[in-house]
PDB file of N, CA and C in Angstrom:
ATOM      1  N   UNK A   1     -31.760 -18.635   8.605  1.00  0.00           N
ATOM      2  CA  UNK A   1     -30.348 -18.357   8.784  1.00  0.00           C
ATOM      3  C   UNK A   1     -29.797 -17.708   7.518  1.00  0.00           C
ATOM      4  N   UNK A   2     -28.993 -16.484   7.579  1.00  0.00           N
ATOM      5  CA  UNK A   2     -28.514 -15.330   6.700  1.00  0.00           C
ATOM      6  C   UNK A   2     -27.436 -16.151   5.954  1.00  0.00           C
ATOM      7  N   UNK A   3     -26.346 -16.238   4.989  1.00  0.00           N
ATOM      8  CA  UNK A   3     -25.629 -16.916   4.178  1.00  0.00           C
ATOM      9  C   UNK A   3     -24.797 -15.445   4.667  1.00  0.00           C
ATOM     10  N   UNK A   4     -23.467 -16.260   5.547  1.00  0.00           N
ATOM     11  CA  UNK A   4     -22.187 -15.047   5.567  1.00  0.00           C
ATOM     12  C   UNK A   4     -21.559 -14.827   4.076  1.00  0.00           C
ATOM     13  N   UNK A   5     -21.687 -13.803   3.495  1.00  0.00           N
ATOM     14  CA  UNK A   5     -20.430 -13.815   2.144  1.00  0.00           C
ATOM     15  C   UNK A   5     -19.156 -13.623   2.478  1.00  0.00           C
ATOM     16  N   UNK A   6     -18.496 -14.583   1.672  1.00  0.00           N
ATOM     17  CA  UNK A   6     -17.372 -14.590   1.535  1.00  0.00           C
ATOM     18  C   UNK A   6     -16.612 -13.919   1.484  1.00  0.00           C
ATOM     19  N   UNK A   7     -15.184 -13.698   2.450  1.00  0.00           N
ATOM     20  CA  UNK A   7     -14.627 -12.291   2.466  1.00  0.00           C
ATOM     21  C   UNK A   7     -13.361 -12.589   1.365  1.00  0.00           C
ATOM     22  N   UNK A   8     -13.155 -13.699   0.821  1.00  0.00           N
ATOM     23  CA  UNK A   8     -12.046 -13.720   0.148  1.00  0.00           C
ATOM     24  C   UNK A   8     -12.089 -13.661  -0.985  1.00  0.00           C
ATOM     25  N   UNK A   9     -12.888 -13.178  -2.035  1.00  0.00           N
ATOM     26  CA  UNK A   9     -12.917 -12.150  -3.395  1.00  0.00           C
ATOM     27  C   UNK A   9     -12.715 -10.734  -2.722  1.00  0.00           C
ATOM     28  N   UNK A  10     -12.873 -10.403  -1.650  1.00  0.00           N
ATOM     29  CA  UNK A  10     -12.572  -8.899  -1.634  1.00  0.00           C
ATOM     30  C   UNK A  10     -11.063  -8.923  -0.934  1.00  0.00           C
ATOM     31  N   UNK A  11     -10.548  -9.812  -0.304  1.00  0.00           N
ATOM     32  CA  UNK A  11      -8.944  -9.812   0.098  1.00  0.00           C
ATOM     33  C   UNK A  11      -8.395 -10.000  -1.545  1.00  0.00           C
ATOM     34  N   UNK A  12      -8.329 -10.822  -1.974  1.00  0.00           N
ATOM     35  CA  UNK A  12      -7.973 -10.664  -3.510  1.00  0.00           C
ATOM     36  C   UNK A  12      -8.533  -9.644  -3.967  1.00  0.00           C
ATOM     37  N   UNK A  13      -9.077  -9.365  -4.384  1.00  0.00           N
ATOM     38  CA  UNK A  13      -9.205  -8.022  -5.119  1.00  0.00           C
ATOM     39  C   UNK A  13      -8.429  -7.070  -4.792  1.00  0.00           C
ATOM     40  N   UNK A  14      -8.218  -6.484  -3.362  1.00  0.00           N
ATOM     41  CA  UNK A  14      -7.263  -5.745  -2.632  1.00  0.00           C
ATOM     42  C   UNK A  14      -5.920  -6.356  -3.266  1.00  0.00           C
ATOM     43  N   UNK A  15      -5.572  -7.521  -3.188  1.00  0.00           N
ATOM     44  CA  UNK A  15      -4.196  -7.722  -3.461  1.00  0.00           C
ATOM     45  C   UNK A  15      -4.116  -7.715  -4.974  1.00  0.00           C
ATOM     46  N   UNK A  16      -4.711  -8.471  -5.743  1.00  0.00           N
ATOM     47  CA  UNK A  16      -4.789  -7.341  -7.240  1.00  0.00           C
ATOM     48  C   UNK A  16      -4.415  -6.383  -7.654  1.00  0.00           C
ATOM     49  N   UNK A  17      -5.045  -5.522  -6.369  1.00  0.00           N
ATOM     50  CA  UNK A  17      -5.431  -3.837  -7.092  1.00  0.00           C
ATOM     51  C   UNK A  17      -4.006  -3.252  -6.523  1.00  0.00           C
ATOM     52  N   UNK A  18      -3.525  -4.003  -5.659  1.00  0.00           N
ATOM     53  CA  UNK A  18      -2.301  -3.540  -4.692  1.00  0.00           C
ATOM     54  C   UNK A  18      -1.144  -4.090  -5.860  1.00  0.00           C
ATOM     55  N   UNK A  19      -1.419  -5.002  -6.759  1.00  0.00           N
ATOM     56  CA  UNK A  19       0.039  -5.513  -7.244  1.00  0.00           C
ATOM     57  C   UNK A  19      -0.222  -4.694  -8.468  1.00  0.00           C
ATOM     58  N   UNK A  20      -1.646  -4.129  -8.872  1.00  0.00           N
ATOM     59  CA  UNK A  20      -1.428  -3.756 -10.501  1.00  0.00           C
ATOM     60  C   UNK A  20      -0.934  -1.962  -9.744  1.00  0.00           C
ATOM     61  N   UNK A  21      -1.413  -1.454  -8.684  1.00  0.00           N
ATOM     62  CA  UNK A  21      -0.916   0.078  -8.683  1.00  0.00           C
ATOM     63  C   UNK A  21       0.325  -0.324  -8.465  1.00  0.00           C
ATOM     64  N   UNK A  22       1.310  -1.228  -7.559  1.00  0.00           N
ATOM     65  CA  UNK A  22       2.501  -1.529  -7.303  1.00  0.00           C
ATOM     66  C   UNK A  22       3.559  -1.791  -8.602  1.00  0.00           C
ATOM     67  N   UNK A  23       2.638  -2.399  -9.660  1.00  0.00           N
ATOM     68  CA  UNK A  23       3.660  -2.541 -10.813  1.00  0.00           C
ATOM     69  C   UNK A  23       3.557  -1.139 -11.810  1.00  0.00           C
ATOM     70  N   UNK A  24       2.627  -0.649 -11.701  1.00  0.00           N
ATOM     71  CA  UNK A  24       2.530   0.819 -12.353  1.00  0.00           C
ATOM     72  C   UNK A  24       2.741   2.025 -12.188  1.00  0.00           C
ATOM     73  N   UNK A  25       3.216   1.755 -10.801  1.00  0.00           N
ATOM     74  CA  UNK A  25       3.469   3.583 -10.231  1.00  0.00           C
ATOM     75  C   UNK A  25       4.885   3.376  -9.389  1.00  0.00           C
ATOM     76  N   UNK A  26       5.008   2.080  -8.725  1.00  0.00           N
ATOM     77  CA  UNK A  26       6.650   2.505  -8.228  1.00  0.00           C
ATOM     78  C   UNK A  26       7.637   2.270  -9.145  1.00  0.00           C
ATOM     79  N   UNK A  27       7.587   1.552 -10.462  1.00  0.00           N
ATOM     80  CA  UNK A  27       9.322   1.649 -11.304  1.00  0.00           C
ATOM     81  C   UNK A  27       9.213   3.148 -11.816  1.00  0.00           C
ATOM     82  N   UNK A  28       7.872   3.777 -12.090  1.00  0.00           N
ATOM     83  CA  UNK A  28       8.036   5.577 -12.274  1.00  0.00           C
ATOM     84  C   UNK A  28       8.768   6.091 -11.222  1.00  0.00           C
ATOM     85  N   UNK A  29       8.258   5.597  -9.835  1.00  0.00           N
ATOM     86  CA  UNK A  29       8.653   6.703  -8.652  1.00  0.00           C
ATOM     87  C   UNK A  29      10.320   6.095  -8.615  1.00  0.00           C
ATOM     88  N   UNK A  30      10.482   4.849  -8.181  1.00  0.00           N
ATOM     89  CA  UNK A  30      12.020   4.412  -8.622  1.00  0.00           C
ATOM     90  C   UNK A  30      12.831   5.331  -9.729  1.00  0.00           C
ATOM     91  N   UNK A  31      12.329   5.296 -10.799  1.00  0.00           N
ATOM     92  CA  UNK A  31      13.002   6.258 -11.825  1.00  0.00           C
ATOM     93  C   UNK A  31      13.147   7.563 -11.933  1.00  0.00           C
ATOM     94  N   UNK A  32      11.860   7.870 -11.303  1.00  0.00           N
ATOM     95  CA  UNK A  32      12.053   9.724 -11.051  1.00  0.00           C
ATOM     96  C   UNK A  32      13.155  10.098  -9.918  1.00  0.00           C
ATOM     97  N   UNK A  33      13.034   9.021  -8.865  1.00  0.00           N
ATOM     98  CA  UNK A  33      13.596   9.381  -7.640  1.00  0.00           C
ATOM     99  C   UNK A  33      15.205   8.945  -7.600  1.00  0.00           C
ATOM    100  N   UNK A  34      14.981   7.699  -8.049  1.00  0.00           N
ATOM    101  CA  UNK A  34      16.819   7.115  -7.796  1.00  0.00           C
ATOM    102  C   UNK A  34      17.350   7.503  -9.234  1.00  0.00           C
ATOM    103  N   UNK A  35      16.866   7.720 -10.406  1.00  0.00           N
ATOM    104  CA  UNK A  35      17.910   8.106 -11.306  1.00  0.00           C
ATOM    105  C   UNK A  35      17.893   9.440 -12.121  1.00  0.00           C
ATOM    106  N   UNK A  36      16.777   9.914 -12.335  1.00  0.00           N
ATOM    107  CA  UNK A  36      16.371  11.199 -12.930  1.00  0.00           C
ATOM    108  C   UNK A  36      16.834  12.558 -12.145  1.00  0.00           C
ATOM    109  N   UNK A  37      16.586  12.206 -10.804  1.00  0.00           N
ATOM    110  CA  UNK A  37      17.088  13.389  -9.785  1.00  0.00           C
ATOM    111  C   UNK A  37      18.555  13.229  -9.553  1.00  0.00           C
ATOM    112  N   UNK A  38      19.375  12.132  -9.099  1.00  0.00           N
ATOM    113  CA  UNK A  38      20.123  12.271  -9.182  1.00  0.00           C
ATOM    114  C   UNK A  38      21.314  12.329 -10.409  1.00  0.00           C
ATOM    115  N   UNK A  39      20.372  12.512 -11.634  1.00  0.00           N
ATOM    116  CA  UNK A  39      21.386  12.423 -12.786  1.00  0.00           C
ATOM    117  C   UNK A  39      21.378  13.705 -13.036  1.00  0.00           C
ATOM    118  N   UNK A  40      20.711  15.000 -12.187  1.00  0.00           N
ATOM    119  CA  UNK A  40      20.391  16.098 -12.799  1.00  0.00           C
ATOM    120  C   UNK A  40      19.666  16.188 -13.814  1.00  0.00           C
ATOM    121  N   UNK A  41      18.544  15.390 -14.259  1.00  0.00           N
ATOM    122  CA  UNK A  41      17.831  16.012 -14.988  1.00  0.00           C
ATOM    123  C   UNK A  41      16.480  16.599 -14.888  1.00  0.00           C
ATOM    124  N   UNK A  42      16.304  16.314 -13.495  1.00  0.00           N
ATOM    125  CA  UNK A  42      15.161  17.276 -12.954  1.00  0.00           C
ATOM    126  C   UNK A  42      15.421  18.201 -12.011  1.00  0.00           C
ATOM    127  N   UNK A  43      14.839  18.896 -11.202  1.00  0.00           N
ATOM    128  CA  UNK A  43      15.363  20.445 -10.605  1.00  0.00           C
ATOM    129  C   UNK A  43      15.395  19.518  -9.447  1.00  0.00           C
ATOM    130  N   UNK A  44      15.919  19.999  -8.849  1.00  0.00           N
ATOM    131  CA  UNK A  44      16.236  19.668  -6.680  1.00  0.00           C
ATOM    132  C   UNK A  44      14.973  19.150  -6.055  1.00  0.00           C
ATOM    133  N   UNK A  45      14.934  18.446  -5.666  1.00  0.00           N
ATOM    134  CA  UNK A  45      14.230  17.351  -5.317  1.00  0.00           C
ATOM    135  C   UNK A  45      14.100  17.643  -3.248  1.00  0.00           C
ATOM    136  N   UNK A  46      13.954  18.836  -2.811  1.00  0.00           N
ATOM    137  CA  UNK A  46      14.172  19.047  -1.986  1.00  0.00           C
ATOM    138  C   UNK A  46      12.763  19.093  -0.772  1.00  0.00           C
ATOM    139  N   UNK A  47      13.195  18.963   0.243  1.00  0.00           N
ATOM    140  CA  UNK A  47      12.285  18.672   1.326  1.00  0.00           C
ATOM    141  C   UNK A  47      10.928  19.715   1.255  1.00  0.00           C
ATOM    142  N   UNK A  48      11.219  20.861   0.930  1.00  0.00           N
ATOM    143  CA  UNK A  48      10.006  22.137   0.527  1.00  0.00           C
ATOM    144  C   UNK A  48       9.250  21.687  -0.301  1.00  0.00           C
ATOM    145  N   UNK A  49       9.651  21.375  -1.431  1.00  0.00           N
ATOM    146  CA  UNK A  49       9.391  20.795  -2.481  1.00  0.00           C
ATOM    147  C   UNK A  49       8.474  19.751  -2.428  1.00  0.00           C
ATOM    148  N   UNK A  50       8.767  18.711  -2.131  1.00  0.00           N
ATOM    149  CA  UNK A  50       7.955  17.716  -1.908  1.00  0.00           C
ATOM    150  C   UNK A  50       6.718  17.883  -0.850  1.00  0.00           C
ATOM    151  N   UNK A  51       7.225  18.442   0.059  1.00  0.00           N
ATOM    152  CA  UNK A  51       6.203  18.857   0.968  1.00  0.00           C
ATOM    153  C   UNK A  51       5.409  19.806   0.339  1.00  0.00           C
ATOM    154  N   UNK A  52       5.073  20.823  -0.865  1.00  0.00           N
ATOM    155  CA  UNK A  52       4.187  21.388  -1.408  1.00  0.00           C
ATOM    156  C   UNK A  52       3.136  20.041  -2.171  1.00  0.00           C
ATOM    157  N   UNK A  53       4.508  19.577  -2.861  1.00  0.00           N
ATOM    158  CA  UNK A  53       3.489  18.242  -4.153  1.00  0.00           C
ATOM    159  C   UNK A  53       2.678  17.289  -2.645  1.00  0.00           C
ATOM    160  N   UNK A  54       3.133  17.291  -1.833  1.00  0.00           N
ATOM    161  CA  UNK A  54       2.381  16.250  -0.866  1.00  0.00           C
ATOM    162  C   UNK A  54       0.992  16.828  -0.170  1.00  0.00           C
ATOM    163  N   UNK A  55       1.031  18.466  -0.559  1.00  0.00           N
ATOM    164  CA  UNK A  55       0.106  18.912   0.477  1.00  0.00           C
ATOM    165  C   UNK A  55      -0.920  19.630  -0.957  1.00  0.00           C
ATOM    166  N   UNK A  56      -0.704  18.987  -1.823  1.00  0.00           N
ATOM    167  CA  UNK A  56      -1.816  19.131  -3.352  1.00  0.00           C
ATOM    168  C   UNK A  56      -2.754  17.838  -2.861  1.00  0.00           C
ATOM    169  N   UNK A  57      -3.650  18.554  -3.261  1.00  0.00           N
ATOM    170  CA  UNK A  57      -5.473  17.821  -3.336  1.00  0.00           C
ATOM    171  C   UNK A  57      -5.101  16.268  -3.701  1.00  0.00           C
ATOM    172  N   UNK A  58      -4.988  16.795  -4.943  1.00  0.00           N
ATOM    173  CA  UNK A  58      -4.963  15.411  -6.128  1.00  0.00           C
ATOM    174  C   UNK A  58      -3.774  14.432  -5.503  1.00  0.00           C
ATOM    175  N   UNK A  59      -2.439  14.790  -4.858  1.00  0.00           N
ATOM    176  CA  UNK A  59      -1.669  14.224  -4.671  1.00  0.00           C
ATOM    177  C   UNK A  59      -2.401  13.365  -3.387  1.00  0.00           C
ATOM    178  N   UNK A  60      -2.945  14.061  -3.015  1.00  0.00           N
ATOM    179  CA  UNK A  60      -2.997  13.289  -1.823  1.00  0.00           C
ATOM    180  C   UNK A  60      -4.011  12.030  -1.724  1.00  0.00           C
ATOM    181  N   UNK A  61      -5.392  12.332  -2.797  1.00  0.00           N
ATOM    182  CA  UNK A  61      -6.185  11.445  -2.748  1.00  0.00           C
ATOM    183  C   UNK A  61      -5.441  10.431  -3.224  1.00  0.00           C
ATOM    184  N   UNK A  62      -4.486  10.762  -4.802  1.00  0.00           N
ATOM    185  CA  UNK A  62      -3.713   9.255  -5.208  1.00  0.00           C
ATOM    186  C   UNK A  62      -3.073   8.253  -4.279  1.00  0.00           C
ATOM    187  N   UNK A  63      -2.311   9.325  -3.353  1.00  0.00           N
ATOM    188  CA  UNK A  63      -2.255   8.281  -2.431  1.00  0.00           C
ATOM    189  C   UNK A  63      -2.584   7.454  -1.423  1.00  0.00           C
ATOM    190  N   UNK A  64      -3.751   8.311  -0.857  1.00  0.00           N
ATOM    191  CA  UNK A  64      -4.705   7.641  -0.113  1.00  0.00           C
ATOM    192  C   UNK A  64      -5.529   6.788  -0.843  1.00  0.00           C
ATOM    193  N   UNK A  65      -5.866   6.697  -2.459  1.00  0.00           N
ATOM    194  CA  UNK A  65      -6.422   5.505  -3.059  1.00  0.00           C
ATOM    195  C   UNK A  65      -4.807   4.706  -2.897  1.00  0.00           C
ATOM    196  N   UNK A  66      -4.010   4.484  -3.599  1.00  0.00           N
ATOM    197  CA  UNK A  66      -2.724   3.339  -3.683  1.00  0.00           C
ATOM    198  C   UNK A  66      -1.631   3.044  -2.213  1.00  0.00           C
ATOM    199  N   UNK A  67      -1.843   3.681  -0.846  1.00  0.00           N
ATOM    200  CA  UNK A  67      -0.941   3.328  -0.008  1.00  0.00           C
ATOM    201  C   UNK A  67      -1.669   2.389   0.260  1.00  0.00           C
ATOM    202  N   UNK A  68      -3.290   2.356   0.839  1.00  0.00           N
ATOM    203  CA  UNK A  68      -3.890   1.010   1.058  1.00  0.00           C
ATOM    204  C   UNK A  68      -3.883   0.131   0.789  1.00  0.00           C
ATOM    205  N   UNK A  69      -3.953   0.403  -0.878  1.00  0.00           N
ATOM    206  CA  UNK A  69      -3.979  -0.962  -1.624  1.00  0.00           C
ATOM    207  C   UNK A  69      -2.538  -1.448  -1.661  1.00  0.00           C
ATOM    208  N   UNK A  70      -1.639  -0.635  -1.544  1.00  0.00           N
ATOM    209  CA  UNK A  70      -0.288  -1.220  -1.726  1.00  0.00           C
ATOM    210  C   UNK A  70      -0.011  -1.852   0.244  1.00  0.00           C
ATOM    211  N   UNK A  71      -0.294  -1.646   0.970  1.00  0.00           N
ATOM    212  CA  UNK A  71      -0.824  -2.274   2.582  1.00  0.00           C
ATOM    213  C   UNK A  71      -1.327  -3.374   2.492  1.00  0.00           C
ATOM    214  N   UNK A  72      -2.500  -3.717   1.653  1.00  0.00           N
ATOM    215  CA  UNK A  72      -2.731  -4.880   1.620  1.00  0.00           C
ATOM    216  C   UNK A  72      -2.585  -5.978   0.349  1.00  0.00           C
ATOM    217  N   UNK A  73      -2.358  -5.770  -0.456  1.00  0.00           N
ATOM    218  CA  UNK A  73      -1.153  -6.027  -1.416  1.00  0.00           C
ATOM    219  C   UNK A  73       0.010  -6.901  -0.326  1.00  0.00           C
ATOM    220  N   UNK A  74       0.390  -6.445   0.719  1.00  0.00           N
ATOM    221  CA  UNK A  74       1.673  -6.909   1.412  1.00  0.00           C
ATOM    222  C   UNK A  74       1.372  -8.057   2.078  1.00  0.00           C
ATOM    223  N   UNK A  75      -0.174  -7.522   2.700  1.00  0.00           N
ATOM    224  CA  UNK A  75      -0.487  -8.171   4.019  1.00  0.00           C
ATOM    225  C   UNK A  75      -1.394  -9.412   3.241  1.00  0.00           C
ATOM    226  N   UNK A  76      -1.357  -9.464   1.998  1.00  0.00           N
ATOM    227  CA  UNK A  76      -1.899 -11.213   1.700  1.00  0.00           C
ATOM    228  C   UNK A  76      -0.626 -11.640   0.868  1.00  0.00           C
ATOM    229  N   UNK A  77       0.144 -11.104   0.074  1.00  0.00           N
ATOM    230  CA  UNK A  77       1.523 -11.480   0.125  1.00  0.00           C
ATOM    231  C   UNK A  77       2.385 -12.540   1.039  1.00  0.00           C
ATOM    232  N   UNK A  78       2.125 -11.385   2.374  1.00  0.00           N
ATOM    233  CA  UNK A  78       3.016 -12.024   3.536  1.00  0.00           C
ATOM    234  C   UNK A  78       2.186 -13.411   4.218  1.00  0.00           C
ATOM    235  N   UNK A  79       0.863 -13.434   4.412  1.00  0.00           N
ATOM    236  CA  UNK A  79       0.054 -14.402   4.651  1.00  0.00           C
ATOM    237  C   UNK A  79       0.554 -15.569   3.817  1.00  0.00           C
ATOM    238  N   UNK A  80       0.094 -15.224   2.736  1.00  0.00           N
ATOM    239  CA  UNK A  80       0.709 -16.726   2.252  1.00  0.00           C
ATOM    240  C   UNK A  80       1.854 -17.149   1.926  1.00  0.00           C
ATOM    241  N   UNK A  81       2.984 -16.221   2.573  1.00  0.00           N
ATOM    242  CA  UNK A  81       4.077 -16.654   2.401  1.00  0.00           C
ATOM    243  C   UNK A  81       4.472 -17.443   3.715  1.00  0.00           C
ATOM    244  N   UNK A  82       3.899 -17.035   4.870  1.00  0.00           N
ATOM    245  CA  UNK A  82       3.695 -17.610   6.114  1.00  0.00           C
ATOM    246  C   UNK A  82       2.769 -18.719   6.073  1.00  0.00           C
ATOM    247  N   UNK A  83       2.001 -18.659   5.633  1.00  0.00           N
ATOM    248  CA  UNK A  83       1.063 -20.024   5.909  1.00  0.00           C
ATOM    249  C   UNK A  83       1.404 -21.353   4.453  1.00  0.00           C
ATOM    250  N   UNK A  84       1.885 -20.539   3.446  1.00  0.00           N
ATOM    251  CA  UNK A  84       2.376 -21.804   2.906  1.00  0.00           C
ATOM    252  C   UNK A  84       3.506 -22.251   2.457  1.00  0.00           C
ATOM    253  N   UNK A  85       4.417 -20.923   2.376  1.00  0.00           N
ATOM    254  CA  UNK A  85       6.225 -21.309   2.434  1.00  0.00           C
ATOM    255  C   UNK A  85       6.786 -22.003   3.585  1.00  0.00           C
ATOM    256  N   UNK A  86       6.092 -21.396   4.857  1.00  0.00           N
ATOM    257  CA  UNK A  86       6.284 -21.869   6.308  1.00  0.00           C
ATOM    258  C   UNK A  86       5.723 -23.015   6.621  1.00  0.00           C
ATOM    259  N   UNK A  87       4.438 -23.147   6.132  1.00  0.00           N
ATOM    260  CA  UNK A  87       3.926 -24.595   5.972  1.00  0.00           C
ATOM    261  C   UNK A  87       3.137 -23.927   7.976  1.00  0.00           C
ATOM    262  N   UNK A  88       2.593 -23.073   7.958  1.00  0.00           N
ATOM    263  CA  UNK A  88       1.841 -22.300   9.217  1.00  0.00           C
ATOM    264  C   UNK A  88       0.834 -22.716   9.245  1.00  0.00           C
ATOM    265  N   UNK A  89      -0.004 -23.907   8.828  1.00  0.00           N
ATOM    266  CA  UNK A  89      -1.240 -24.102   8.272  1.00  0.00           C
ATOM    267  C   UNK A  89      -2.444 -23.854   9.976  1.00  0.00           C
ATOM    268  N   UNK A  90      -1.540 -24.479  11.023  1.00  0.00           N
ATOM    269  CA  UNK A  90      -2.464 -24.467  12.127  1.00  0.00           C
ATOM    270  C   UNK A  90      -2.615 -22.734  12.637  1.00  0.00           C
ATOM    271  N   UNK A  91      -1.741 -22.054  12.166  1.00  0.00           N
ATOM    272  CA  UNK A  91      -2.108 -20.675  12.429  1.00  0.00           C
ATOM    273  C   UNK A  91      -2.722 -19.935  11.448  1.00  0.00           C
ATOM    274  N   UNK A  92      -3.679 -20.279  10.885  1.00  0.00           N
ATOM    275  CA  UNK A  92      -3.953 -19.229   9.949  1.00  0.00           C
ATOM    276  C   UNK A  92      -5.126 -18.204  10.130  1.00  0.00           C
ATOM    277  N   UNK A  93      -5.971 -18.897  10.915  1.00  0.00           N
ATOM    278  CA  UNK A  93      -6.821 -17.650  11.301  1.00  0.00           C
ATOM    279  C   UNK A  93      -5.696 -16.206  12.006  1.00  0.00           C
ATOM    280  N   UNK A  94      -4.751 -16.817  13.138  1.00  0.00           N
ATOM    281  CA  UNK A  94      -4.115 -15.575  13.590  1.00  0.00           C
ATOM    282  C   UNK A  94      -3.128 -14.555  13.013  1.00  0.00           C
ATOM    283  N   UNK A  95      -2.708 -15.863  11.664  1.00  0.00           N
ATOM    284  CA  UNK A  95      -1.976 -14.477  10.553  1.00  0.00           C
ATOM    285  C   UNK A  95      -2.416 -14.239   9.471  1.00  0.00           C
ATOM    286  N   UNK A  96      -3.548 -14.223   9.494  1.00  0.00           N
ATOM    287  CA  UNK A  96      -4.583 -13.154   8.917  1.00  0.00           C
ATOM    288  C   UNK A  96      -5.214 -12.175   9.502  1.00  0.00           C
ATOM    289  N   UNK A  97      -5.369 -12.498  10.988  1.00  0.00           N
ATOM    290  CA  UNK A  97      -5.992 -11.092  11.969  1.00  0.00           C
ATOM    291  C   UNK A  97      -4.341 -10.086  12.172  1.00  0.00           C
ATOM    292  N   UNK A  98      -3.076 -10.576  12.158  1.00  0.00           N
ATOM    293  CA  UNK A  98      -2.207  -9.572  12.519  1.00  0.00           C
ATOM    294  C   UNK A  98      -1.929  -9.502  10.754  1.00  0.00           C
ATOM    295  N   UNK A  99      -1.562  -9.887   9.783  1.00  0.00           N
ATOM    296  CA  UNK A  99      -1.514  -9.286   8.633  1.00  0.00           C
ATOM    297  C   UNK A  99      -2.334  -8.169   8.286  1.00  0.00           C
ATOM    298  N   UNK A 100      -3.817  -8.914   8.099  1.00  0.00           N
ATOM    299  CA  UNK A 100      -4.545  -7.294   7.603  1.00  0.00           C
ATOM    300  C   UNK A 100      -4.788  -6.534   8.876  1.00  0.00           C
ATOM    301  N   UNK A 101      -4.778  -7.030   9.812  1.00  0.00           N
ATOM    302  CA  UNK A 101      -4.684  -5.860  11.218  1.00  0.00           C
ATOM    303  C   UNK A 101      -4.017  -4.773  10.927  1.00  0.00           C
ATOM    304  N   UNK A 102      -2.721  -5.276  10.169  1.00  0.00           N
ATOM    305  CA  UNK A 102      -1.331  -4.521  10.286  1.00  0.00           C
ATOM    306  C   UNK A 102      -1.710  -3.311   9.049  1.00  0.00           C
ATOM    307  N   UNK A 103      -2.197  -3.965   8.407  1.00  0.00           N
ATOM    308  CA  UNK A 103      -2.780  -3.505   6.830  1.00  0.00           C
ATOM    309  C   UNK A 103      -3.172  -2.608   7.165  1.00  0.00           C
ATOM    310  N   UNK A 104      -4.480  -2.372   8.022  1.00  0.00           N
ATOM    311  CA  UNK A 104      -5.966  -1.976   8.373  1.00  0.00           C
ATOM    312  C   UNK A 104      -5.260  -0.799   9.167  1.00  0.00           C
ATOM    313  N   UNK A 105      -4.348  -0.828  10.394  1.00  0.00           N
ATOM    314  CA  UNK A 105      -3.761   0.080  11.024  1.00  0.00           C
ATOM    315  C   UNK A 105      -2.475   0.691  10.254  1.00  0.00           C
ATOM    316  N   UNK A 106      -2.120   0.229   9.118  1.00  0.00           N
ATOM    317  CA  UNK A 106      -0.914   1.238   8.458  1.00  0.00           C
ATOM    318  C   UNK A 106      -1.593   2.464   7.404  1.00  0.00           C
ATOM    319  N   UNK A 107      -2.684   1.687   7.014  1.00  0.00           N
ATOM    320  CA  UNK A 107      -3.937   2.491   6.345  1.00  0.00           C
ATOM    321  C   UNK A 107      -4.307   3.683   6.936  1.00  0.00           C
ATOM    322  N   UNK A 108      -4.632   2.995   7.624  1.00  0.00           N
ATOM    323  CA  UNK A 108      -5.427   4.190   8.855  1.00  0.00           C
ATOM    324  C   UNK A 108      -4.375   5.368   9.041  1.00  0.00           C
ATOM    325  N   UNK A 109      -3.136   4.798   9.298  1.00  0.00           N
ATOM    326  CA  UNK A 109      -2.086   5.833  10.125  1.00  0.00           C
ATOM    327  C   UNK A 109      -2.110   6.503   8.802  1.00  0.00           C
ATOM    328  N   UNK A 110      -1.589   6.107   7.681  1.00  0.00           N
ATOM    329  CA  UNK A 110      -1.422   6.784   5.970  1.00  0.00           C
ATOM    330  C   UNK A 110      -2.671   7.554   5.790  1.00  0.00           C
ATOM    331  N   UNK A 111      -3.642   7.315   6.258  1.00  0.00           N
ATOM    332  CA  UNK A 111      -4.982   8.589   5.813  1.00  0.00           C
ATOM    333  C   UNK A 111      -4.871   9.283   6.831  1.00  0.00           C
ATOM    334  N   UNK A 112      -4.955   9.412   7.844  1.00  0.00           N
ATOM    335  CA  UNK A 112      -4.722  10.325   9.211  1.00  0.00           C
ATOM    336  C   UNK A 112      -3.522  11.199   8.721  1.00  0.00           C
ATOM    337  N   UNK A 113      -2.066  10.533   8.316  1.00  0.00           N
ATOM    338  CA  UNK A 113      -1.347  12.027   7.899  1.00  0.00           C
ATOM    339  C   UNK A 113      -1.760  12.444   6.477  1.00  0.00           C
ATOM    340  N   UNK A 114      -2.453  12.662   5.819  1.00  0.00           N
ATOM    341  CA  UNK A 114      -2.961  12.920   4.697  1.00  0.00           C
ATOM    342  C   UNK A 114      -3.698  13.321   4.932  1.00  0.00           C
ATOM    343  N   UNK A 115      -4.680  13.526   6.140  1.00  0.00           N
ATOM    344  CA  UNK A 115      -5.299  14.551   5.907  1.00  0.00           C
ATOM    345  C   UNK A 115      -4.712  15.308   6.914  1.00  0.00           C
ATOM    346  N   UNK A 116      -3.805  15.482   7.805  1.00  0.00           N
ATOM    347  CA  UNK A 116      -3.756  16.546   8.739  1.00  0.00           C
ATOM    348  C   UNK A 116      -2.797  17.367   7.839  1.00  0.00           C
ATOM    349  N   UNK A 117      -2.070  16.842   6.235  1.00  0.00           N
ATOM    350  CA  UNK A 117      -1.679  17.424   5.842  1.00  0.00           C
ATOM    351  C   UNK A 117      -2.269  18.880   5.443  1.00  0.00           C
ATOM    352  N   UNK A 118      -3.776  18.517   4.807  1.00  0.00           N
ATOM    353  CA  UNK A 118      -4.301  19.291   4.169  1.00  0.00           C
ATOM    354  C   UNK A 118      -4.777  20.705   5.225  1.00  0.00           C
TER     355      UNK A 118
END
């Protein structure tokens, strides 16, 4: 009989990697977006615009590496905020199949337009 490994060093790790890109790249995007643009100190921030930076190579892999991780980042977040703020303990196999389900299919949808961008 085979020894199943353990899937929960790699759900942590995901949520790790989801809280260290989450603390390192959105107070930039927060700052570029809610105060830099609108203070005028960067050029127009306009729908063309972004849609060029979104349809760059590099832009796109960054985000197809950090939307995932920031997906599941949420989806063990929200798990244990449900299973132990809520005190959910008899459900926990099923909100872990619709958490990272949710994860797994917001992923998916986030690489699918990323690449039909390209």
């Amino acid at each position: 009989m085979a020894l199943k490994p353990p899937r929960e060093p790699l759900v942590w790790a995901l949520f790790s990697g989801g809280g260290m890109a989450a603390a390192l790249v959105l107070p930039a995007l927060a700052a570029i977006l809610w105060l830099a643009a609108p203070l005028g100190l960067l050029g127009p921030l306009d729908h063309e615009g972004m849609g060029r930076l979104a349809e760059h190579a590099l832009m796109r892999l960054a985000l197809a590496i950090l939307l995932p991780l920031l997906f599941f980042h949420w989806a063990h977040r929200f798990r244990y905020t449900l299973y132990d703020g809520l005190q959910l303990y008899h459900l926990s196999r099923l909100i872990a199949l619709v958490t990272y389900g949710a994860a797994l299919v917001l992923s998916a949808g986030a690489l699918w337009v990323l690449w039909s961008l390209g």
